[in-house]
PDB file of N, CA and C in Angstrom:
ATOM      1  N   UNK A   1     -63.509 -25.782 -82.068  1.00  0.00           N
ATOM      2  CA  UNK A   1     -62.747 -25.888 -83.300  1.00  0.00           C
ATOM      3  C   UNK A   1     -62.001 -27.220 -83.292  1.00  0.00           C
ATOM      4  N   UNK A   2     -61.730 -27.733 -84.686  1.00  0.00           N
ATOM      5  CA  UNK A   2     -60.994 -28.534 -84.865  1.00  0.00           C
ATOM      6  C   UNK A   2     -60.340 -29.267 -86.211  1.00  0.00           C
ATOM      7  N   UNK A   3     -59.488 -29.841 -86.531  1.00  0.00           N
ATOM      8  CA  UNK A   3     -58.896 -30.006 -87.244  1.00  0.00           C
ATOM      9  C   UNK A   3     -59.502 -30.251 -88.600  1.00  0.00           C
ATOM     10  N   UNK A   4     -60.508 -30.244 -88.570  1.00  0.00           N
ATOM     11  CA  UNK A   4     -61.893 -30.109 -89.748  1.00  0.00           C
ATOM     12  C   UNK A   4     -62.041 -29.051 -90.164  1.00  0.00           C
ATOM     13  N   UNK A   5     -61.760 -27.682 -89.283  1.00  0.00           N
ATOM     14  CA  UNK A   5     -62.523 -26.443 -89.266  1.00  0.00           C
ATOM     15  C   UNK A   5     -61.036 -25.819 -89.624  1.00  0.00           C
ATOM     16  N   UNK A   6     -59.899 -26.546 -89.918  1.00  0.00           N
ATOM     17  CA  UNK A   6     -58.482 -25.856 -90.539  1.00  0.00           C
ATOM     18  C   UNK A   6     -59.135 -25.246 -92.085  1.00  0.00           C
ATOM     19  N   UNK A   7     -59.689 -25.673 -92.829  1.00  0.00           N
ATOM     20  CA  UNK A   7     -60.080 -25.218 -93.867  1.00  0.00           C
ATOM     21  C   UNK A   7     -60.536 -24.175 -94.089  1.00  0.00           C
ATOM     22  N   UNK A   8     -61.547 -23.911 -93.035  1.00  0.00           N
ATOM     23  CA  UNK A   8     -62.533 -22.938 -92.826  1.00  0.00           C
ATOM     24  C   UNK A   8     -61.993 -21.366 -92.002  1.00  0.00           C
ATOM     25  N   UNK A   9     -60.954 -21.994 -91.143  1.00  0.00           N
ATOM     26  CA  UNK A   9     -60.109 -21.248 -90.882  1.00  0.00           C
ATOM     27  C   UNK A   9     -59.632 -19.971 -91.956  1.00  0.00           C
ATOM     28  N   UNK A  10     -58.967 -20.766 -92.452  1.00  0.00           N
ATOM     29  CA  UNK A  10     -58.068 -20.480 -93.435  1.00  0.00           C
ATOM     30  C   UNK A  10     -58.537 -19.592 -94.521  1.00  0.00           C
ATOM     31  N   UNK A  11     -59.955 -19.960 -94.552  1.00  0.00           N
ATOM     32  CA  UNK A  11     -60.891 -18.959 -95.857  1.00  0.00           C
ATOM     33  C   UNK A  11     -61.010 -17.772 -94.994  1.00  0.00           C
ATOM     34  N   UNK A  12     -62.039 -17.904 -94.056  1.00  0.00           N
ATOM     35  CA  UNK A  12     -62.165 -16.620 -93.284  1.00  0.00           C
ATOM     36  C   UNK A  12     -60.838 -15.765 -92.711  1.00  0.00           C
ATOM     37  N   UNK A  13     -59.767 -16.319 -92.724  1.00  0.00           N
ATOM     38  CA  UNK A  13     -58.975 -15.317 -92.631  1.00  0.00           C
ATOM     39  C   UNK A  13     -58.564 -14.898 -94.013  1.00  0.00           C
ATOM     40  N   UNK A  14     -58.620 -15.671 -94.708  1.00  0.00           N
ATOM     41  CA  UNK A  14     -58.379 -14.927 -96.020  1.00  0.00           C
ATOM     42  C   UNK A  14     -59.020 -13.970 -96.599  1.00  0.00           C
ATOM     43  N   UNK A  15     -60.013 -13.955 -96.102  1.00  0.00           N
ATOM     44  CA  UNK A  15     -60.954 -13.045 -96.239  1.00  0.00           C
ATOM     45  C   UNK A  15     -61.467 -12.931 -98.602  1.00  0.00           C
ATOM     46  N   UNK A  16     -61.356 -12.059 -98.411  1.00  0.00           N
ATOM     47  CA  UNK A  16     -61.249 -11.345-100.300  1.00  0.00           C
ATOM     48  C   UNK A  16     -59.872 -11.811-100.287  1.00  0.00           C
ATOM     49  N   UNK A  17     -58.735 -11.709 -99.926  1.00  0.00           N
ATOM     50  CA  UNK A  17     -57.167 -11.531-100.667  1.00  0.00           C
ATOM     51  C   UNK A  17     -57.274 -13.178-101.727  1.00  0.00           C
ATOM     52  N   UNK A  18     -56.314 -13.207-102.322  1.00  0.00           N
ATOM     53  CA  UNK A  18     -56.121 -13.880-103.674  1.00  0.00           C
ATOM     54  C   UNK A  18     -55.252 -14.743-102.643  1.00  0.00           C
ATOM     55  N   UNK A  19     -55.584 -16.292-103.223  1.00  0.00           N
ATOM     56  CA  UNK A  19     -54.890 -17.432-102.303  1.00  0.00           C
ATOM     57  C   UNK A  19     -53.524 -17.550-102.861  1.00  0.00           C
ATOM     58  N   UNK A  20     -52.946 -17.324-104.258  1.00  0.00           N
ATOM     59  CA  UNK A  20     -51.640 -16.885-104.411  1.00  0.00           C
ATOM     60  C   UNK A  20     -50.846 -16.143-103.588  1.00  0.00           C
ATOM     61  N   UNK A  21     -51.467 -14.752-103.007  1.00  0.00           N
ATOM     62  CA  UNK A  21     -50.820 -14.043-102.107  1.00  0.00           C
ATOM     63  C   UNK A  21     -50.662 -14.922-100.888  1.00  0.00           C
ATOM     64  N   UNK A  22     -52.120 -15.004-100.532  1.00  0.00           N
ATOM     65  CA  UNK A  22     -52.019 -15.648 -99.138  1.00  0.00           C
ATOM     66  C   UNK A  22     -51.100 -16.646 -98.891  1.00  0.00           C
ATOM     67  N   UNK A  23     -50.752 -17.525 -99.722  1.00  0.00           N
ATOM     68  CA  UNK A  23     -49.684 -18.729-100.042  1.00  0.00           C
ATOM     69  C   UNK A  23     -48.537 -18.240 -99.686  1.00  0.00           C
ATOM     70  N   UNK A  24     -48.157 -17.050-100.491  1.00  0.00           N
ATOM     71  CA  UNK A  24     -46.537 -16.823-100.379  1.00  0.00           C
ATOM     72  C   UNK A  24     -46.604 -16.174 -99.312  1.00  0.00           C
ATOM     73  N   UNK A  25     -47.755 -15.487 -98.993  1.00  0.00           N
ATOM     74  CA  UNK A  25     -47.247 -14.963 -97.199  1.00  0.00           C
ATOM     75  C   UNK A  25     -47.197 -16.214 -95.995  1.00  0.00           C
ATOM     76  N   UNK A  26     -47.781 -17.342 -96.478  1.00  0.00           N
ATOM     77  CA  UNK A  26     -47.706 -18.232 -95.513  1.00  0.00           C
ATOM     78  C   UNK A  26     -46.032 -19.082 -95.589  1.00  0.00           C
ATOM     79  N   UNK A  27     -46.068 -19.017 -97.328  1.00  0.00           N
ATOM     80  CA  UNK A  27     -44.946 -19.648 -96.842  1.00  0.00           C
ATOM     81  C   UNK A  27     -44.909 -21.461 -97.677  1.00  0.00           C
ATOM     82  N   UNK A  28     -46.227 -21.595 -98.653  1.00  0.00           N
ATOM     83  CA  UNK A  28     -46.720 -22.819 -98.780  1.00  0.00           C
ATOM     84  C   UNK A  28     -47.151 -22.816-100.456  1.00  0.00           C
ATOM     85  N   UNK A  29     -47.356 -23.488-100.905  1.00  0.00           N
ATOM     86  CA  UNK A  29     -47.950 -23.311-102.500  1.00  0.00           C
ATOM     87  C   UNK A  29     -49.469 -23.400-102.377  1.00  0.00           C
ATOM     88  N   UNK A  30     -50.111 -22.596-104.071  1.00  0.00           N
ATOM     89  CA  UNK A  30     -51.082 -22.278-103.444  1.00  0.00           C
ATOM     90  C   UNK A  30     -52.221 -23.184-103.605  1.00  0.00           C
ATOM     91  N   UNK A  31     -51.353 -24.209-104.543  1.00  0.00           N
ATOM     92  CA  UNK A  31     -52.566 -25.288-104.229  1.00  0.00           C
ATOM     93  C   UNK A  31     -52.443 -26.205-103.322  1.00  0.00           C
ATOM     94  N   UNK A  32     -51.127 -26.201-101.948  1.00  0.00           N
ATOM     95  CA  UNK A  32     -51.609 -26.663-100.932  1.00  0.00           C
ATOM     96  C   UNK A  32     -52.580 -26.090-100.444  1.00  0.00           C
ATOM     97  N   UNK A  33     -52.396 -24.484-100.152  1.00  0.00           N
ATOM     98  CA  UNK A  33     -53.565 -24.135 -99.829  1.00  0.00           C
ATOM     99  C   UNK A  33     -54.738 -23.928-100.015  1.00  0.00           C
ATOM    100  N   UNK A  34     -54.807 -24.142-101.176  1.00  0.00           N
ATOM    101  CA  UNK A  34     -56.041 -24.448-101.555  1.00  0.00           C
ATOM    102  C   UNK A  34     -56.873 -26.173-101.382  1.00  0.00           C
ATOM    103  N   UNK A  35     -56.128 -27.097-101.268  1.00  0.00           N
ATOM    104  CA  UNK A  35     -56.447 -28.245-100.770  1.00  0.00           C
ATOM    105  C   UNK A  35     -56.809 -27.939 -99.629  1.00  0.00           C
ATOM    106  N   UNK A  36     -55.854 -27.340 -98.405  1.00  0.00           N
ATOM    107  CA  UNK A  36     -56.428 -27.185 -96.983  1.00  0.00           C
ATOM    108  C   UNK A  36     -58.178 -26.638 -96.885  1.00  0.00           C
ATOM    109  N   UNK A  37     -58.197 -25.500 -97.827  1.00  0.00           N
ATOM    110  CA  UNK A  37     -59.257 -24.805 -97.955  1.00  0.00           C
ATOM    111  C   UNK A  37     -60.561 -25.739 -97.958  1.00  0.00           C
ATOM    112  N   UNK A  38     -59.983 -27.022 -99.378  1.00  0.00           N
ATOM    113  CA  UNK A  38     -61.229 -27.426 -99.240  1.00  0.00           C
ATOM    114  C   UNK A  38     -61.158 -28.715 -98.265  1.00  0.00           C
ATOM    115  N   UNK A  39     -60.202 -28.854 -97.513  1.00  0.00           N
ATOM    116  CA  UNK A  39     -60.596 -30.213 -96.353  1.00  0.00           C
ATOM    117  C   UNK A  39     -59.771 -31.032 -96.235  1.00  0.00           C
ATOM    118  N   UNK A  40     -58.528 -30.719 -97.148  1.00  0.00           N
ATOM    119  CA  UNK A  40     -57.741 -31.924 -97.181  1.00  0.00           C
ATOM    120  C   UNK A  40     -56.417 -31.465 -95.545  1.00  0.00           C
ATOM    121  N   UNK A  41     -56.313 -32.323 -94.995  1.00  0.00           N
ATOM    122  CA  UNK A  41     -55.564 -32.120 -94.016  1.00  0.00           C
ATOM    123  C   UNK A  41     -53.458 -32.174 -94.310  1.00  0.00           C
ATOM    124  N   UNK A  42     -53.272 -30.948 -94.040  1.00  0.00           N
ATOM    125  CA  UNK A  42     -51.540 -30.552 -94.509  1.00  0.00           C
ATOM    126  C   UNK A  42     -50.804 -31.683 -93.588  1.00  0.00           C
ATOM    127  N   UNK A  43     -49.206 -31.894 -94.428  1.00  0.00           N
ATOM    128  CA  UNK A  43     -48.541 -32.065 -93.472  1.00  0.00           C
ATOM    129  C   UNK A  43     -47.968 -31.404 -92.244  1.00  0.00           C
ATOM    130  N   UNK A  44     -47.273 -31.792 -90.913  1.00  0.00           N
ATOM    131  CA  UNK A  44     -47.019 -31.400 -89.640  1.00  0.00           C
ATOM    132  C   UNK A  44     -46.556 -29.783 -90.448  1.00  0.00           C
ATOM    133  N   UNK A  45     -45.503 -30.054 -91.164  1.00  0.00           N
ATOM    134  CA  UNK A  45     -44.724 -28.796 -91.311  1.00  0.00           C
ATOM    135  C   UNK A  45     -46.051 -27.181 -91.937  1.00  0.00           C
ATOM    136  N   UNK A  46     -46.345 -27.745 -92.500  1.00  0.00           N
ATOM    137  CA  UNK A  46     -47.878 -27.011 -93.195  1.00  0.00           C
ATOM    138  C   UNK A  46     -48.683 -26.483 -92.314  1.00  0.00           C
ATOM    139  N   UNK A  47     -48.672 -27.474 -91.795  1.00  0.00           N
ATOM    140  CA  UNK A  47     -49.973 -27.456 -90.206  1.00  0.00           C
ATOM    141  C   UNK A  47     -49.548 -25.889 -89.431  1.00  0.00           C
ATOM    142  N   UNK A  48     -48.367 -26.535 -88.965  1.00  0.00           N
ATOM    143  CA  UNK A  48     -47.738 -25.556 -87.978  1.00  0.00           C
ATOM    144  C   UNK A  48     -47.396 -24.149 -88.489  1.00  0.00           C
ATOM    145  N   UNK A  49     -47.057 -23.834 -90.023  1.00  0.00           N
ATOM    146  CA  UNK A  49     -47.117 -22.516 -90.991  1.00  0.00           C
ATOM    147  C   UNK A  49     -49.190 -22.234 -90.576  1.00  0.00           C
ATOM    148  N   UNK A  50     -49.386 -22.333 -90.975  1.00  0.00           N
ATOM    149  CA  UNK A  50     -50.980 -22.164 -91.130  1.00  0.00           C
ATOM    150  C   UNK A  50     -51.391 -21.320 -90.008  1.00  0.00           C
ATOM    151  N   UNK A  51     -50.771 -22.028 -88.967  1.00  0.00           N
ATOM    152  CA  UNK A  51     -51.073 -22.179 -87.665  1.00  0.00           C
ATOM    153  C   UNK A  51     -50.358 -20.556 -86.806  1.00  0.00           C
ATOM    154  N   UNK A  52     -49.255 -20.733 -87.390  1.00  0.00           N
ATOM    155  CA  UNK A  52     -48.823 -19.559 -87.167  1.00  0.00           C
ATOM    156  C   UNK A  52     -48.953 -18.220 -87.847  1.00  0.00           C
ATOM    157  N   UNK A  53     -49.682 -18.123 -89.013  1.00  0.00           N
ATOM    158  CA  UNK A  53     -50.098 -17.197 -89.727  1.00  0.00           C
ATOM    159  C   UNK A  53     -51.516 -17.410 -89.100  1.00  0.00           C
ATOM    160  N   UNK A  54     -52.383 -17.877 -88.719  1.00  0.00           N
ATOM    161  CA  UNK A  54     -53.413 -17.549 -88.302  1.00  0.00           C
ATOM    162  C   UNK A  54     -53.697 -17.125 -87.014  1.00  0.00           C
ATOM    163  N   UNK A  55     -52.426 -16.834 -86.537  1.00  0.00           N
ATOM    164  CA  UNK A  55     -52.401 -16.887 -85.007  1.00  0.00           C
ATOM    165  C   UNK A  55     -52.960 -17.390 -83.838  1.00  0.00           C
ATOM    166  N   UNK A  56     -52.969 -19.267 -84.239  1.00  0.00           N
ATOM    167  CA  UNK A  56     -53.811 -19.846 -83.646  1.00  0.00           C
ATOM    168  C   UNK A  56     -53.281 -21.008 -82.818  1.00  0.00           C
ATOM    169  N   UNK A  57     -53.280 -21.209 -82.180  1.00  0.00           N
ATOM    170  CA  UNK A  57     -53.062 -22.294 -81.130  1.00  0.00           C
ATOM    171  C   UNK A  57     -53.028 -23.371 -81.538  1.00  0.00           C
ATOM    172  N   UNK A  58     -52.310 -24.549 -82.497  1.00  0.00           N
ATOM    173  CA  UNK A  58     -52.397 -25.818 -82.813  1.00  0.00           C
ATOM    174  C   UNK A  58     -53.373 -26.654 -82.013  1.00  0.00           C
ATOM    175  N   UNK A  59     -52.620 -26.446 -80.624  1.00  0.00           N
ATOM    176  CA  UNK A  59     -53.415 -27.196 -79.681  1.00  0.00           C
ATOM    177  C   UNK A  59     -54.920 -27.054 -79.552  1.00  0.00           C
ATOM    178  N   UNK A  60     -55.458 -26.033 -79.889  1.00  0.00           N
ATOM    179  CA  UNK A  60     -56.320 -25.666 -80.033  1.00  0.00           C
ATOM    180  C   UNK A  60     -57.367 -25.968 -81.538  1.00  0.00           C
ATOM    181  N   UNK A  61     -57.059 -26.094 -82.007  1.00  0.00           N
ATOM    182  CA  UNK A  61     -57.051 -27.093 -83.531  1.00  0.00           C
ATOM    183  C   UNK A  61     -57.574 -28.471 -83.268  1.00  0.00           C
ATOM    184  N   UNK A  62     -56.152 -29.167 -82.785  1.00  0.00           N
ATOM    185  CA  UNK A  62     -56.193 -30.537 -82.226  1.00  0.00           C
ATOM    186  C   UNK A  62     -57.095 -30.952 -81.526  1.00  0.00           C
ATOM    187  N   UNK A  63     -57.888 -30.098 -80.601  1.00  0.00           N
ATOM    188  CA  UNK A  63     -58.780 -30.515 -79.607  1.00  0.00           C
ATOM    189  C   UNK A  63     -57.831 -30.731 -78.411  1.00  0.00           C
ATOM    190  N   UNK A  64     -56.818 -30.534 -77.941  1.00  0.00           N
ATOM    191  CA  UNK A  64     -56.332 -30.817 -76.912  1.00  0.00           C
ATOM    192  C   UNK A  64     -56.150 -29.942 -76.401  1.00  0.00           C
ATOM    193  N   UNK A  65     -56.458 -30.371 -74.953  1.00  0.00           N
ATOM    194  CA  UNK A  65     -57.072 -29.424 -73.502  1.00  0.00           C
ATOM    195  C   UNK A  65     -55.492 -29.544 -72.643  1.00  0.00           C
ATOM    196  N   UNK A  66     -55.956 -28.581 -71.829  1.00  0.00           N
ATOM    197  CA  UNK A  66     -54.246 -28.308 -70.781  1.00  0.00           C
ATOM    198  C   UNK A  66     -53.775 -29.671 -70.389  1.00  0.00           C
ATOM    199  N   UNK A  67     -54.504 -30.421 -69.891  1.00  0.00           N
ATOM    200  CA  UNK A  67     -53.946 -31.316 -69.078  1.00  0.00           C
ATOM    201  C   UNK A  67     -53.611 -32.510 -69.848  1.00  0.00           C
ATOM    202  N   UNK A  68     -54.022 -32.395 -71.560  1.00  0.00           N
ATOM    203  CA  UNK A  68     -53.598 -33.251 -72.231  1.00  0.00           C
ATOM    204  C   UNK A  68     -51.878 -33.304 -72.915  1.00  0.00           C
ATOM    205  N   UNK A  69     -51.331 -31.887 -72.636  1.00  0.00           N
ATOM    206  CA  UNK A  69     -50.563 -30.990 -72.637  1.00  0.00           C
ATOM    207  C   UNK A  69     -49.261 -31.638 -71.252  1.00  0.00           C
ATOM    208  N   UNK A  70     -49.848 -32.432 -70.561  1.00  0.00           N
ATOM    209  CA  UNK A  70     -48.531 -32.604 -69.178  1.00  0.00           C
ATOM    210  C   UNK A  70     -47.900 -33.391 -69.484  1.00  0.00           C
ATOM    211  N   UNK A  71     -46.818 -33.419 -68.769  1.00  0.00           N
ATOM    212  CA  UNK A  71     -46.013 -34.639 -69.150  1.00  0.00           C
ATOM    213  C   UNK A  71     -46.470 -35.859 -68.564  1.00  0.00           C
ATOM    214  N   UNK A  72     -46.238 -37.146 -69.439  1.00  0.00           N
ATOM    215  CA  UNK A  72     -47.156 -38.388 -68.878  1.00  0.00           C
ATOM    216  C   UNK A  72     -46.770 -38.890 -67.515  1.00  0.00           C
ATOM    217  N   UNK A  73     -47.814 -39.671 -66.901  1.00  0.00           N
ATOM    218  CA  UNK A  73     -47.277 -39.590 -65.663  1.00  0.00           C
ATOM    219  C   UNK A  73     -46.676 -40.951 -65.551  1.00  0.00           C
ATOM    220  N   UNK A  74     -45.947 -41.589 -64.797  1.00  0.00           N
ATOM    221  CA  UNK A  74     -45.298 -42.631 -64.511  1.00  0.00           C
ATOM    222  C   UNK A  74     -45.653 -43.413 -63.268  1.00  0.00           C
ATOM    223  N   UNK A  75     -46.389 -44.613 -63.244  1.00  0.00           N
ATOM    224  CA  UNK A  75     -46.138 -45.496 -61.891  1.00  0.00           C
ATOM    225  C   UNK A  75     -45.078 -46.760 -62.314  1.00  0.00           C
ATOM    226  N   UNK A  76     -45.138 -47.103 -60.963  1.00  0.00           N
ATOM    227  CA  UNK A  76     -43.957 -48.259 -61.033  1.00  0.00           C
ATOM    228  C   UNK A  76     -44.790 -49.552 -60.388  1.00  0.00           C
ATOM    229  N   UNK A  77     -43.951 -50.433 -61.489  1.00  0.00           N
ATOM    230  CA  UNK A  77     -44.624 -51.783 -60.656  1.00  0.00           C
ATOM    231  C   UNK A  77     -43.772 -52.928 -61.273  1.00  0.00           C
ATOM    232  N   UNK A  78     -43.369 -53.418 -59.963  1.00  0.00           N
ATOM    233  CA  UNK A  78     -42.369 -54.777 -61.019  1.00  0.00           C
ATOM    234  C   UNK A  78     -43.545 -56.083 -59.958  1.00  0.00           C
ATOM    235  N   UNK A  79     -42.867 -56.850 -60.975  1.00  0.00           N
ATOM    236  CA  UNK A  79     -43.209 -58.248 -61.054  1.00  0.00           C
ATOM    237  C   UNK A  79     -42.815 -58.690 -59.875  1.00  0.00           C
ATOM    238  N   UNK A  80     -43.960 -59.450 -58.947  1.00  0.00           N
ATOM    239  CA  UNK A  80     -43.531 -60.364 -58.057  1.00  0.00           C
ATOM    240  C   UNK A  80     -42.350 -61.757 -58.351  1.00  0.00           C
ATOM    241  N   UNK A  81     -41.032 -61.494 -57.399  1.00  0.00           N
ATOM    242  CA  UNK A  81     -39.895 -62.193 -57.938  1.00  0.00           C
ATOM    243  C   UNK A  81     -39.481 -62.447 -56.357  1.00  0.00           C
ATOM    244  N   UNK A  82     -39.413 -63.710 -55.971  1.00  0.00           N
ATOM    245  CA  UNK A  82     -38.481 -64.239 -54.918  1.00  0.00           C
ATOM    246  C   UNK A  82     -37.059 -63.326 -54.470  1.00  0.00           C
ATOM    247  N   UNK A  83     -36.635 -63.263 -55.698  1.00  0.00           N
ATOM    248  CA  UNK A  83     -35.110 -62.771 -56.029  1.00  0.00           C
ATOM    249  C   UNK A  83     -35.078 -61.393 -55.715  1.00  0.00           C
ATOM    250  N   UNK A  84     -36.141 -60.209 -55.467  1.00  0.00           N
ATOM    251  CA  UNK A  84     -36.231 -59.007 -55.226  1.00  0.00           C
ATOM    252  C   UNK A  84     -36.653 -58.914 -53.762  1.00  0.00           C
ATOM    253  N   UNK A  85     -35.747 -58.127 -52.989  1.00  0.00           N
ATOM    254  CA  UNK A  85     -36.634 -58.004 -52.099  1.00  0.00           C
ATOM    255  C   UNK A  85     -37.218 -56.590 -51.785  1.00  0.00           C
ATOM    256  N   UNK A  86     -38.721 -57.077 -51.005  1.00  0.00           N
ATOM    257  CA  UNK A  86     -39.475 -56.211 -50.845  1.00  0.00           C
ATOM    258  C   UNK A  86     -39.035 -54.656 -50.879  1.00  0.00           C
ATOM    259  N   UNK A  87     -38.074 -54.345 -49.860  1.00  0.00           N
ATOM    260  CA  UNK A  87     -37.458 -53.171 -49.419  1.00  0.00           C
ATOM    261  C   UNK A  87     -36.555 -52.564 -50.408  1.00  0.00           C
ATOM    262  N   UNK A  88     -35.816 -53.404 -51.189  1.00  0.00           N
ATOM    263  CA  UNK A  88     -35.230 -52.776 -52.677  1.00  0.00           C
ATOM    264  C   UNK A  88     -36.299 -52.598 -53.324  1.00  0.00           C
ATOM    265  N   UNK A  89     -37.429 -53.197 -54.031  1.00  0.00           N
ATOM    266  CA  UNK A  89     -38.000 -52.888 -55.305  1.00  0.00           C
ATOM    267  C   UNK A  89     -39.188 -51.213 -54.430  1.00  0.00           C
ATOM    268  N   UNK A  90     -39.534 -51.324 -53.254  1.00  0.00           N
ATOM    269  CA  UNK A  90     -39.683 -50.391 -52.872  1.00  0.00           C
ATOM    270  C   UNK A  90     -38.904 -48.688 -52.892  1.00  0.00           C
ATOM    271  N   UNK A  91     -37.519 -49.426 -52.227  1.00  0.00           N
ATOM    272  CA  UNK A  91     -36.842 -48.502 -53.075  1.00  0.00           C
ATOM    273  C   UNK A  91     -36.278 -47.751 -54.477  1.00  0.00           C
ATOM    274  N   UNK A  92     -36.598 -48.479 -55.131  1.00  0.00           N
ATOM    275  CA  UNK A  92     -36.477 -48.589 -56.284  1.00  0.00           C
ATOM    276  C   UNK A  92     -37.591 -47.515 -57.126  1.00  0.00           C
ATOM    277  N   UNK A  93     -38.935 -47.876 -56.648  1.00  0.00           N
ATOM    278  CA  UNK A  93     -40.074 -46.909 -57.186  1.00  0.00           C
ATOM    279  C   UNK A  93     -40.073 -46.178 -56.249  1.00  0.00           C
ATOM    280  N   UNK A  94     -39.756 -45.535 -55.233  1.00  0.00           N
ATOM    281  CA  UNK A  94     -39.963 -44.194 -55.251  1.00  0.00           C
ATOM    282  C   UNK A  94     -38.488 -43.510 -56.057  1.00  0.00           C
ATOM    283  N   UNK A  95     -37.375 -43.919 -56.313  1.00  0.00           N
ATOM    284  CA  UNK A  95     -36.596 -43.311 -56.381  1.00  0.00           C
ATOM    285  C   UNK A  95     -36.794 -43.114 -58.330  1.00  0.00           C
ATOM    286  N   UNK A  96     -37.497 -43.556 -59.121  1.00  0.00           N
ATOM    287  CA  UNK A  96     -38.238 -43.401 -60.278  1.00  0.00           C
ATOM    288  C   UNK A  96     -39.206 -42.144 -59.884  1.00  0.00           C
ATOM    289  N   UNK A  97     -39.757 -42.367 -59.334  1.00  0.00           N
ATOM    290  CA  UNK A  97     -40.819 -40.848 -59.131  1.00  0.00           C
ATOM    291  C   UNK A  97     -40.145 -39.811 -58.778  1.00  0.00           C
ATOM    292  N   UNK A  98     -39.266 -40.305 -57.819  1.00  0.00           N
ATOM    293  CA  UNK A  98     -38.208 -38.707 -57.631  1.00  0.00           C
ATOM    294  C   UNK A  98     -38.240 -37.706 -58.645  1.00  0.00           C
ATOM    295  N   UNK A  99     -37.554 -38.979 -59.060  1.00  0.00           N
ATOM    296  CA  UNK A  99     -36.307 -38.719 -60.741  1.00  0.00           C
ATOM    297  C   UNK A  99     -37.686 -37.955 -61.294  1.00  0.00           C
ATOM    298  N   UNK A 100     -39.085 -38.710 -61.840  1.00  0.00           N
ATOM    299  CA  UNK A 100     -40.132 -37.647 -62.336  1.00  0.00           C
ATOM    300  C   UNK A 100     -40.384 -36.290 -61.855  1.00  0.00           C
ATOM    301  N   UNK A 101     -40.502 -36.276 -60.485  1.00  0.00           N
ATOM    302  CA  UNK A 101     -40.851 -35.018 -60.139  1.00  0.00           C
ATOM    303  C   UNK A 101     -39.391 -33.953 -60.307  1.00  0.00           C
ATOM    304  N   UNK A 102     -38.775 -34.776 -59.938  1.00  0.00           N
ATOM    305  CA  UNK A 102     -37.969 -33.451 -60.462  1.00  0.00           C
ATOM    306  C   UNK A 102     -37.280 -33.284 -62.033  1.00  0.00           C
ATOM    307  N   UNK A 103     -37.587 -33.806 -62.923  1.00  0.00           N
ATOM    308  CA  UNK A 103     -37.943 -33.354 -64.192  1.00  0.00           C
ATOM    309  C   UNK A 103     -38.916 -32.635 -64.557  1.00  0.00           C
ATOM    310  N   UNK A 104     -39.827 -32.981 -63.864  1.00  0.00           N
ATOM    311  CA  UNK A 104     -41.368 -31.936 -64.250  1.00  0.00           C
ATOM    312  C   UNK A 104     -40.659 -30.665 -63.965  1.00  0.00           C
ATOM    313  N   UNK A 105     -39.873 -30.422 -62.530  1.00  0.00           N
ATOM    314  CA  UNK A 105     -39.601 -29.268 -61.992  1.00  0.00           C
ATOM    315  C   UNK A 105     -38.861 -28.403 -63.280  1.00  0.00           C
ATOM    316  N   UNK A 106     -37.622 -28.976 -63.746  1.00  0.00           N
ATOM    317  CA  UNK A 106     -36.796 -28.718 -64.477  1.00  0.00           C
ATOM    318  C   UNK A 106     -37.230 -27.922 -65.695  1.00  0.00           C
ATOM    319  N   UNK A 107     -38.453 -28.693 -66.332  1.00  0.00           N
ATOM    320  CA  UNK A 107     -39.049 -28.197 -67.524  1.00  0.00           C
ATOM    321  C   UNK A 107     -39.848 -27.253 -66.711  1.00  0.00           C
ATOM    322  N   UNK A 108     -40.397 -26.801 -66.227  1.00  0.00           N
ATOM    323  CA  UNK A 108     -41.497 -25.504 -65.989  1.00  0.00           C
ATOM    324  C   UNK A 108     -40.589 -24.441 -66.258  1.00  0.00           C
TER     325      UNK A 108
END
């Protein structure tokens, strides 16, 4: 699935019901939804109504897989500089990754 197939979505769950109804149960007018229907892509706020009346996974929509889902990862690298020395800018990047890993921790 994907953000193409929001349209298509959207019919088949609608099944027979009248897209007026379906609208006010979503939450949206019904000729947004009816634009979605035929292909036109909603705004974020739209998206995410849709999304949650269809009981469907955005991410899943989007095409995005778990690991697209992590938080980005971070290396460190400074510029070769006279003025730095080795053993500080060393120190320096691991104590940046720390700081990452234990944010990752924080959010789980």
């Amino acid at each position: 699935m994907n953000i193409k197939d929001l349209g298509l979505l959207v019919k088949n769950k609608r099944g027979a019901r009248g897209i007026r109804e379906v609208a006010r149960e979503i939450d949206v007018s019904a000729a947004t939804l009816s634009r979605v229907e035929r292909g036109k892509l909603p705004d974020l706020h739209t998206f995410a109504k849709i999304c949650a009346w269809a009981e469907t996974d955005p991410n899943i929509i989007l095409g995005l897989k778990e690991e697209d889902q992590k938080s980005p990862s971070i290396s460190v690298s400074f510029r070769k500089d006279a003025t730095i020395d080795p053993a500080l800018s060393q120190s320096l990047a691991n104590m940046i990754l720390l700081a990452q890993d234990a944010l990752r921790v924080e959010s789980r």
